[in-house]
N, C-alpha and C. Protein backbone atom coordinates (compact mmCIF):
# COMPACT_ATOMS: atom_id res chain seq x y z
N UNK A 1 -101.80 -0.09 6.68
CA UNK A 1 -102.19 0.33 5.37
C UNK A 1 -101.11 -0.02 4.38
N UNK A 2 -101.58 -0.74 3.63
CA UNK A 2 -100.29 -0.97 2.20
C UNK A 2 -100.78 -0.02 1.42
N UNK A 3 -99.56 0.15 0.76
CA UNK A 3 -99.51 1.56 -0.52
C UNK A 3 -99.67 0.96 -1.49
N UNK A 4 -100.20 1.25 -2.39
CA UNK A 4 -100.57 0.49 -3.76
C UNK A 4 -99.50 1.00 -5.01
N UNK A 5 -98.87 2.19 -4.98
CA UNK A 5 -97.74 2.43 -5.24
C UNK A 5 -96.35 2.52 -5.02
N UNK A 6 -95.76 2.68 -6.05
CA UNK A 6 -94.26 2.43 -5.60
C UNK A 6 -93.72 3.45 -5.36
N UNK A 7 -94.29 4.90 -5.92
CA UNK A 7 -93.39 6.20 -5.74
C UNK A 7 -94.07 6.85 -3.81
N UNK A 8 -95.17 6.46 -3.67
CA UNK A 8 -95.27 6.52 -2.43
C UNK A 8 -94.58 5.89 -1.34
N UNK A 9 -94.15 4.68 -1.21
CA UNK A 9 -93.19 4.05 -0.88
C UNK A 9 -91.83 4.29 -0.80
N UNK A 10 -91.18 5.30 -1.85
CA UNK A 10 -90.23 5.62 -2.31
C UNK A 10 -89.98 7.30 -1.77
N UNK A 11 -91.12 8.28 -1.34
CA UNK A 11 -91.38 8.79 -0.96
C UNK A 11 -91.09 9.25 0.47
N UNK A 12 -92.14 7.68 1.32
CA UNK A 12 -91.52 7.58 2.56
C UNK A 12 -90.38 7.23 3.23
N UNK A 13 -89.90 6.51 2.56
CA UNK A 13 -88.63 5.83 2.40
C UNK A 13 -87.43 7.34 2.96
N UNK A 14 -87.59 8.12 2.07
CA UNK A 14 -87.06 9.33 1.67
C UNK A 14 -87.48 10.69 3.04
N UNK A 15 -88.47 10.65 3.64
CA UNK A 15 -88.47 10.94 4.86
C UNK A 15 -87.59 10.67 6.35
N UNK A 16 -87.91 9.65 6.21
CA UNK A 16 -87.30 8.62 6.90
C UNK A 16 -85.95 8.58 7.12
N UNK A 17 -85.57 8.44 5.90
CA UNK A 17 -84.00 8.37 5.60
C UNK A 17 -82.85 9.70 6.28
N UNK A 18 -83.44 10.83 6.54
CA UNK A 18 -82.65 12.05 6.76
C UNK A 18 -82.65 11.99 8.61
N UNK A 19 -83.59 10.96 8.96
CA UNK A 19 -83.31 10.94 10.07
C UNK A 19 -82.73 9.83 10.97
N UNK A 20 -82.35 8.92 10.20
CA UNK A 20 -82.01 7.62 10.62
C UNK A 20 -80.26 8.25 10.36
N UNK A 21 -79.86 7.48 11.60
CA UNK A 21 -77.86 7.92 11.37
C UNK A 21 -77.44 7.03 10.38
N UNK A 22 -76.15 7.25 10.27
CA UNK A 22 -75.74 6.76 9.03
C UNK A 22 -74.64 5.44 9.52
N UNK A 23 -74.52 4.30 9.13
CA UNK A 23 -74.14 3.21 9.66
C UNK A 23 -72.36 3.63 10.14
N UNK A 24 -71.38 3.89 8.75
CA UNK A 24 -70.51 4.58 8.46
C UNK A 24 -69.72 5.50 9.46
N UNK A 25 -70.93 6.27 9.96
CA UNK A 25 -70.53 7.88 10.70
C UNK A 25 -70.57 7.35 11.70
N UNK A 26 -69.05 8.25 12.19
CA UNK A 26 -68.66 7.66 13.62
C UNK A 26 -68.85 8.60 14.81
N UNK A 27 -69.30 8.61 15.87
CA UNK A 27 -69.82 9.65 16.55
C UNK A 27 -68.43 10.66 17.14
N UNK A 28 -68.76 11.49 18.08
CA UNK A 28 -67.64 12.61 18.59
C UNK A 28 -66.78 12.04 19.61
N UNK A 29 -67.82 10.58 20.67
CA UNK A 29 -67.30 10.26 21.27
C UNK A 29 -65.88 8.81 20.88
N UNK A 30 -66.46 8.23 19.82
CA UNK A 30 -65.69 7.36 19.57
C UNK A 30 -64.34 7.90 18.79
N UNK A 31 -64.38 9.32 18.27
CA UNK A 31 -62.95 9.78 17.18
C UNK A 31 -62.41 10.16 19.05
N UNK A 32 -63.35 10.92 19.85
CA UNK A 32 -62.40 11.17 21.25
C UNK A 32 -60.99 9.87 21.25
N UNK A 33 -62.05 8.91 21.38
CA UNK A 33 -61.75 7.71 22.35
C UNK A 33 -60.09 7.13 21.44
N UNK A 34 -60.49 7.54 20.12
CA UNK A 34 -59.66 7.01 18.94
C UNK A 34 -58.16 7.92 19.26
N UNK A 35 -58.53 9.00 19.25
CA UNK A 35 -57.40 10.23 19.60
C UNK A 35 -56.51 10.17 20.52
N UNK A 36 -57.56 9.62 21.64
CA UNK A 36 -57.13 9.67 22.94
C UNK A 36 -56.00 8.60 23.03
N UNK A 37 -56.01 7.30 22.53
CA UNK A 37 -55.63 5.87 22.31
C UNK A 37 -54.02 6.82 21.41
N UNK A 38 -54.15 7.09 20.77
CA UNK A 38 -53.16 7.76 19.63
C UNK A 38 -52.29 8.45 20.42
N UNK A 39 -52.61 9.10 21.09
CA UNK A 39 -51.83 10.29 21.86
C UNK A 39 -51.26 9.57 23.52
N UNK A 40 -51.25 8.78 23.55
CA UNK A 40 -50.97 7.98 24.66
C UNK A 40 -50.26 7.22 23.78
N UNK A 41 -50.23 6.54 22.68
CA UNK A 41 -49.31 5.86 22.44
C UNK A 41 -47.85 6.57 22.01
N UNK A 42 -48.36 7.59 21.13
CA UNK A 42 -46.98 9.13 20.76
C UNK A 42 -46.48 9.02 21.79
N UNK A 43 -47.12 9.74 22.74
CA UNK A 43 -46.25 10.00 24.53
C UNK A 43 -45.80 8.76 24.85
N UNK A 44 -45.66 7.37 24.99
CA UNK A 44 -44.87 6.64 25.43
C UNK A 44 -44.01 6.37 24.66
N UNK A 45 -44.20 6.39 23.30
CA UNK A 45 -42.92 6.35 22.19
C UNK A 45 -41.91 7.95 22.41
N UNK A 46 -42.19 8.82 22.70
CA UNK A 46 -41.55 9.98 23.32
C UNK A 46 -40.67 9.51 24.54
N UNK A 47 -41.16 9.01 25.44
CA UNK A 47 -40.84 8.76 26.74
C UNK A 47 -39.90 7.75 26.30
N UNK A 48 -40.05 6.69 25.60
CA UNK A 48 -39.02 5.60 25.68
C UNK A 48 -38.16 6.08 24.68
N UNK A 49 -38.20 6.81 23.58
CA UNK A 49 -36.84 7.76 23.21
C UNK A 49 -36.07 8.62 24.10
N UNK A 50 -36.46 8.86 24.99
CA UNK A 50 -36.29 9.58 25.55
C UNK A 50 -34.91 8.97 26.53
N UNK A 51 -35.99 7.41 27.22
CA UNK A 51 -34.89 7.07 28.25
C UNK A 51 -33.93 5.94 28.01
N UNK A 52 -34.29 5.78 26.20
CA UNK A 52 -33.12 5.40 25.49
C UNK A 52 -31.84 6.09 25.37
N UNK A 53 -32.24 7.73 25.03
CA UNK A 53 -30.88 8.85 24.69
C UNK A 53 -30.03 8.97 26.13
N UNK A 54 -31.02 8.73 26.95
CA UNK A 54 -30.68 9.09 28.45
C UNK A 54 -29.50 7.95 28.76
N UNK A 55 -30.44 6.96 28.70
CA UNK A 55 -29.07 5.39 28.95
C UNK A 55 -27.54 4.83 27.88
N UNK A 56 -28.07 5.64 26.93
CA UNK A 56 -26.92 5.98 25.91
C UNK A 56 -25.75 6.99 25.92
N UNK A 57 -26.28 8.22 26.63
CA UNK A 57 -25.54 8.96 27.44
C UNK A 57 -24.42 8.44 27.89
N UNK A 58 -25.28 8.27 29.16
CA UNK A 58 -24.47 7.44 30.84
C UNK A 58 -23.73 6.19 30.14
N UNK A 59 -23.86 5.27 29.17
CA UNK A 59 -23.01 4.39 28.39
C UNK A 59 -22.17 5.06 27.85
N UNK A 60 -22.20 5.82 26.78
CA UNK A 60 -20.79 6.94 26.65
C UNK A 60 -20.07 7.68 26.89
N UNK A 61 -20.34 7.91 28.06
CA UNK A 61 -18.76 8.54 28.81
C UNK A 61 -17.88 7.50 29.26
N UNK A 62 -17.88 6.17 29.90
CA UNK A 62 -17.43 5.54 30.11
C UNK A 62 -16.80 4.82 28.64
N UNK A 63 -17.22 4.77 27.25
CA UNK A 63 -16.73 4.33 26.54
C UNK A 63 -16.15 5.55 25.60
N UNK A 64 -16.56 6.38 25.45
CA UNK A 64 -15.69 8.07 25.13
C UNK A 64 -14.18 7.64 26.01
N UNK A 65 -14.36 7.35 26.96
CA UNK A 65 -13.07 7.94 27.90
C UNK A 65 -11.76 6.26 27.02
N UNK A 66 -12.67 5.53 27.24
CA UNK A 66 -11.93 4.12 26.58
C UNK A 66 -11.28 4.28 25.48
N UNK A 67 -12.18 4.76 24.22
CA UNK A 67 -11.61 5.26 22.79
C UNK A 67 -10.56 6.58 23.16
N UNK A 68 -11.23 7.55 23.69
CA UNK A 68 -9.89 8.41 23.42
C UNK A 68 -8.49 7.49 24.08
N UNK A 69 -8.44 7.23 25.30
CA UNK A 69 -7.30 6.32 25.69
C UNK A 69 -6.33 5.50 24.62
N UNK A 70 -7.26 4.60 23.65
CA UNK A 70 -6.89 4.15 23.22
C UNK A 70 -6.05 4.64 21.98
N UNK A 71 -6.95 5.86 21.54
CA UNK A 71 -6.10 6.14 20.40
C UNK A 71 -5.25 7.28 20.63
N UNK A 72 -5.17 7.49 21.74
CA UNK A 72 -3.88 8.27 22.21
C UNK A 72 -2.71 7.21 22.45
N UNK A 73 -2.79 6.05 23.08
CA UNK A 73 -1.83 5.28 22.86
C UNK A 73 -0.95 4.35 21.42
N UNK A 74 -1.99 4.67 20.57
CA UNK A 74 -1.47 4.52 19.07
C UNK A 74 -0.57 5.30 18.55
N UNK A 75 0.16 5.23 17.96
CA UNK A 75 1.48 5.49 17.28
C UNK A 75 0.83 6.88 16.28
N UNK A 76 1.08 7.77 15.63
CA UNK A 76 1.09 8.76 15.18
C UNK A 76 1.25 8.37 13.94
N UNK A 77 1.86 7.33 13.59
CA UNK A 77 2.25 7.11 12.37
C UNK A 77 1.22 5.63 11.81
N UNK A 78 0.20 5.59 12.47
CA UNK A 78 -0.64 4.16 12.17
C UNK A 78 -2.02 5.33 11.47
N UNK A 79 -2.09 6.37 12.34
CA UNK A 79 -2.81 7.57 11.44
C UNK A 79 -2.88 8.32 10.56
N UNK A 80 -1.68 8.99 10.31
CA UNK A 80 -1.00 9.74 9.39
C UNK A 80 -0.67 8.95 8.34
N UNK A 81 -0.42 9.10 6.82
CA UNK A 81 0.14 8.53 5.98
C UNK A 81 1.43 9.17 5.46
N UNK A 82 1.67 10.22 6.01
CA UNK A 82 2.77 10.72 6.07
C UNK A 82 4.17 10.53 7.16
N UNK A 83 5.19 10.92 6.68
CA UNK A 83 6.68 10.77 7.44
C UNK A 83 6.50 11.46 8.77
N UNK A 84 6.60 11.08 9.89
CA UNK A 84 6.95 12.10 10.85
C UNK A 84 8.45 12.02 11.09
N UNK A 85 9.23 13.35 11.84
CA UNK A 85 9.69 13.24 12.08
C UNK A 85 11.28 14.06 10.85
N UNK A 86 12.13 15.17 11.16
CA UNK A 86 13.01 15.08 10.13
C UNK A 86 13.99 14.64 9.92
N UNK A 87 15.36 15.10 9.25
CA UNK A 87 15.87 14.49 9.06
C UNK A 87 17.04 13.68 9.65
N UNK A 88 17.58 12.69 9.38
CA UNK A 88 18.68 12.06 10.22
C UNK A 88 20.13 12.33 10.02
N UNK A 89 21.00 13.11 10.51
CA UNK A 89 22.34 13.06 10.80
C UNK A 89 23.05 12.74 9.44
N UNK A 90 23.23 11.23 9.69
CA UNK A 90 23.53 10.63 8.30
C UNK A 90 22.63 9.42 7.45
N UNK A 91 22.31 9.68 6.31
CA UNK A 91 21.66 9.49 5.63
C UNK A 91 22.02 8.02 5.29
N UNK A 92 20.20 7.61 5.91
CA UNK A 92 20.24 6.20 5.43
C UNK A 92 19.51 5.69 4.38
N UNK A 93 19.48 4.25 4.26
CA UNK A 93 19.14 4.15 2.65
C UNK A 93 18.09 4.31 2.87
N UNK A 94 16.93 3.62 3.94
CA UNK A 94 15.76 3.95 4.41
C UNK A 94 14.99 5.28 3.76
N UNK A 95 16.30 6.24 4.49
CA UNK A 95 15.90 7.69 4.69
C UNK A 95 15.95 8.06 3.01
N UNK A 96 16.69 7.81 2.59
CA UNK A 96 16.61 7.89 1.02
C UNK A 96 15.64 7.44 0.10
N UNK A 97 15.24 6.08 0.73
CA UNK A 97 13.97 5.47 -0.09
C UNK A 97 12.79 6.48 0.02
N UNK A 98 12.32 6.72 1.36
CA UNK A 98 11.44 7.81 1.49
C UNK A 98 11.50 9.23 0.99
N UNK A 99 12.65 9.88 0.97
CA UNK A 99 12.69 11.01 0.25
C UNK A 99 12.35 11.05 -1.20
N UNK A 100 12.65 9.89 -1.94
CA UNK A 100 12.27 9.78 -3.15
C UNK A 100 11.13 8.98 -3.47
N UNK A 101 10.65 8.52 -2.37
CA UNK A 101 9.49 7.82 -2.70
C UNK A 101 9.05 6.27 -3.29
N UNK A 102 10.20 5.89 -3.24
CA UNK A 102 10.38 4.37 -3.89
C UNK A 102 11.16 3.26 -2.89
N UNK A 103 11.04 1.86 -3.58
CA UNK A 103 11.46 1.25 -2.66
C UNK A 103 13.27 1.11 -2.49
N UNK A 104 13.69 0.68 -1.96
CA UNK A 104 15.42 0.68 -1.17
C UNK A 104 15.95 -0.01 -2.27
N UNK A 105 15.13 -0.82 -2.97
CA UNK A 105 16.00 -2.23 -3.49
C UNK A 105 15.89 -1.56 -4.80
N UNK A 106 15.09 -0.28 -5.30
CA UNK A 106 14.52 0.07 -7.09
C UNK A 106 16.38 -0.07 -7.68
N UNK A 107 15.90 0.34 -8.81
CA UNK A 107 16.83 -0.42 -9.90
C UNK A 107 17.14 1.52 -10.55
N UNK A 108 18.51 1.35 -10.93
CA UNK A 108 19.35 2.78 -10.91
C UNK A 108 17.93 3.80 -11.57
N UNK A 109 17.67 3.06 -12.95
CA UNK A 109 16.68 3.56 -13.70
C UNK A 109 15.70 4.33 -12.89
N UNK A 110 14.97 3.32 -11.40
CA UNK A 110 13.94 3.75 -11.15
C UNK A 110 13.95 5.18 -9.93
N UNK A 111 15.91 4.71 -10.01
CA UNK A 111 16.25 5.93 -8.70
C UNK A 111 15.98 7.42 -9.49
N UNK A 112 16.56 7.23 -10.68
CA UNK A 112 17.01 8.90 -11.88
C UNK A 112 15.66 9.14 -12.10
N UNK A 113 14.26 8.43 -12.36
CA UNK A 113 13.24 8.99 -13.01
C UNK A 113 12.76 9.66 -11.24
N UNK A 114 12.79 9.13 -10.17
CA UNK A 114 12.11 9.69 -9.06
C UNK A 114 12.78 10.87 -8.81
N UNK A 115 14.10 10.96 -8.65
CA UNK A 115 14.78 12.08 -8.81
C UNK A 115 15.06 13.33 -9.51
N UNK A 116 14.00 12.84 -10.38
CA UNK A 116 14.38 14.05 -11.51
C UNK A 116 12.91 14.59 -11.26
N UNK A 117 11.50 13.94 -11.02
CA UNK A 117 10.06 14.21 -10.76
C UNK A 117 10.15 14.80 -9.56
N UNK A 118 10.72 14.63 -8.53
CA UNK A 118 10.96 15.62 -7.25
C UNK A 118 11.80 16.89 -7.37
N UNK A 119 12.78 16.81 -8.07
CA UNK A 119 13.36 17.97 -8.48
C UNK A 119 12.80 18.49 -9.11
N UNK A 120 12.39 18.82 -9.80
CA UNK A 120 11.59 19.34 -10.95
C UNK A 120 10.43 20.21 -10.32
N UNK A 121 9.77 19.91 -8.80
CA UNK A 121 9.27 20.13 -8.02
C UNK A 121 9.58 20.90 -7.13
N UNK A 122 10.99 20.54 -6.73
CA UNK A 122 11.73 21.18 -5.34
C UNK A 122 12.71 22.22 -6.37
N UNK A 123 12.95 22.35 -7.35
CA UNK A 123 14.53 23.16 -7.81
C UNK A 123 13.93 24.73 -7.10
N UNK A 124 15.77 24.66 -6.67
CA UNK A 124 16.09 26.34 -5.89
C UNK A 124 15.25 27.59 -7.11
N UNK A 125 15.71 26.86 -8.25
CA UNK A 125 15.16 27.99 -9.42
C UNK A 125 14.19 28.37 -9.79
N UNK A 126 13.26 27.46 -8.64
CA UNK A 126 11.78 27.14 -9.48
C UNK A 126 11.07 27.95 -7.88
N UNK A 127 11.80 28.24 -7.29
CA UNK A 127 10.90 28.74 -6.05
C UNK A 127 10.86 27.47 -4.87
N UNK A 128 11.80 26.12 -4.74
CA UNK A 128 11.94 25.27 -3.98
C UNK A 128 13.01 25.61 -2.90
N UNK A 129 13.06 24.75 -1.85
CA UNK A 129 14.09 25.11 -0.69
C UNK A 129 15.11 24.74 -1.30
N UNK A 130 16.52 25.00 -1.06
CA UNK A 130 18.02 24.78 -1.46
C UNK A 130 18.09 23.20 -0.48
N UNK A 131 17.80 23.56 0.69
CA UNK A 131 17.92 22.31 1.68
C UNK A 131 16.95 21.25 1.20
N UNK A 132 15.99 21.11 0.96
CA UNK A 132 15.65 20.02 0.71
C UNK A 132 16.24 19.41 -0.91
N UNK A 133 16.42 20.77 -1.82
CA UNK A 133 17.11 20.46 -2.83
C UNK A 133 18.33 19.57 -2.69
N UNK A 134 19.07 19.79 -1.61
CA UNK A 134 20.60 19.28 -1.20
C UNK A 134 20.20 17.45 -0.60
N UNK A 135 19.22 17.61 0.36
CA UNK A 135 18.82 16.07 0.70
C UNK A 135 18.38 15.58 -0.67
N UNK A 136 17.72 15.74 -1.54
CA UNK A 136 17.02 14.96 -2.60
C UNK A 136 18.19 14.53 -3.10
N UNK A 137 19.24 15.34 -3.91
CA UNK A 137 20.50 15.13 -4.07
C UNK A 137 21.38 13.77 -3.79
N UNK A 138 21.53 14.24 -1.99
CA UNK A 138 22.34 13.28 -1.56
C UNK A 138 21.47 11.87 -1.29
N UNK A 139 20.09 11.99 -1.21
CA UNK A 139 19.53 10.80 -1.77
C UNK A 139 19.67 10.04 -2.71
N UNK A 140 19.42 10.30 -3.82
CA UNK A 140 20.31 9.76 -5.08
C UNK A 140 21.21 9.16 -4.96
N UNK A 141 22.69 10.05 -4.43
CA UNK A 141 23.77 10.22 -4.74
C UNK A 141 24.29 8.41 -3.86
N UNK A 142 23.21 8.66 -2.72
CA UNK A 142 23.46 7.33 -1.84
C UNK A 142 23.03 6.18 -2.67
N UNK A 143 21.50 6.40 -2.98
CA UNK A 143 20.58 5.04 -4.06
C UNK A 143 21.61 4.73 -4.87
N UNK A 144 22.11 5.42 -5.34
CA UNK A 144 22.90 5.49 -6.68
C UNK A 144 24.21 4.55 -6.37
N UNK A 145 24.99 4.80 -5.01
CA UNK A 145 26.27 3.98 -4.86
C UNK A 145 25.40 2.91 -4.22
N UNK A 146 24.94 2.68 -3.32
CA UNK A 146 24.18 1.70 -3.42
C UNK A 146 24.05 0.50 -4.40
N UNK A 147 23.31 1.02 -5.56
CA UNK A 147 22.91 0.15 -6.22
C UNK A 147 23.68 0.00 -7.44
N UNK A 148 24.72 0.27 -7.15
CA UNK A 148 26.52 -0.01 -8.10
C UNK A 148 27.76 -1.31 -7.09
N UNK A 149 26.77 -1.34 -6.36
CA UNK A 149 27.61 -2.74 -5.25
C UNK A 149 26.84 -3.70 -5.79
């Protein structure tokens, strides 16, 4: 039977339609199947983090033990940026350069301005030690003949 209209047609059409699936919509079993695929891949990305941290481990103790070795055999003073060690007997120019902070060879000028910026720092009067007051002193006192030869 042909319909001689179009809203009848349009009609059935419209019956029809609520029972036919939808191209789009994906059934319960295929989001399973989708999930399932997903969650098997998580778990082996788990697992191979896993026996990455593990083999990284067992690699670092053997190289833990190497580094500490090593930097226990380094000098104290390749770490520190500071002096170890106090003072010496008799005072060398060395020992003088470092107390004041400049180099061995500075020029009288550059001995009096370091000397006077550490004192100024260290004075007995000011709440500084007398003893280190006395080395800063005889620092100088050395730079000073020193650099009159």
């Amino acid at each position: 039977m042909v319909n001689s209209g179009g809203a009848a047609d349009a009609a059935d059409f419209m019956r029809y339609a609520e029972y036919t699936p939808r191209s789009n919509a994906r059934s319960d079993t295929e989001i399973d199947r989708r999930l399932g695929g997903t969650l098997i891949a998580v778990g082996l990305g788990v697992a191979a983090a896993g026996f990455a941290g593990r083999y990284a481990f067992q690699l670092w103790k053997p190289l833990g033990q190497i580094f500490s070795e090593t930097v226990k055999k380094m000098p104290s003073s390749v770490i520190s940026s500071y002096y170890k060690g106090g003072f010496e007997q008799k005072m060398t120019k060395r020992e003088a350069s470092l107390i004041l902070g400049i180099s061995p060879a500075s020029a009288k000028a550059k001995v009096r301005d370091a000397h006077r910026k550490i004192m100024v720092l260290n004075h007995p009067d000011k709440g500084g030690s007398p003893y280190l007051a006395a080395k800063i002193n005889e620092a100088k006192d050395l730079l000073d003949k020193e650099t009159r030869r």
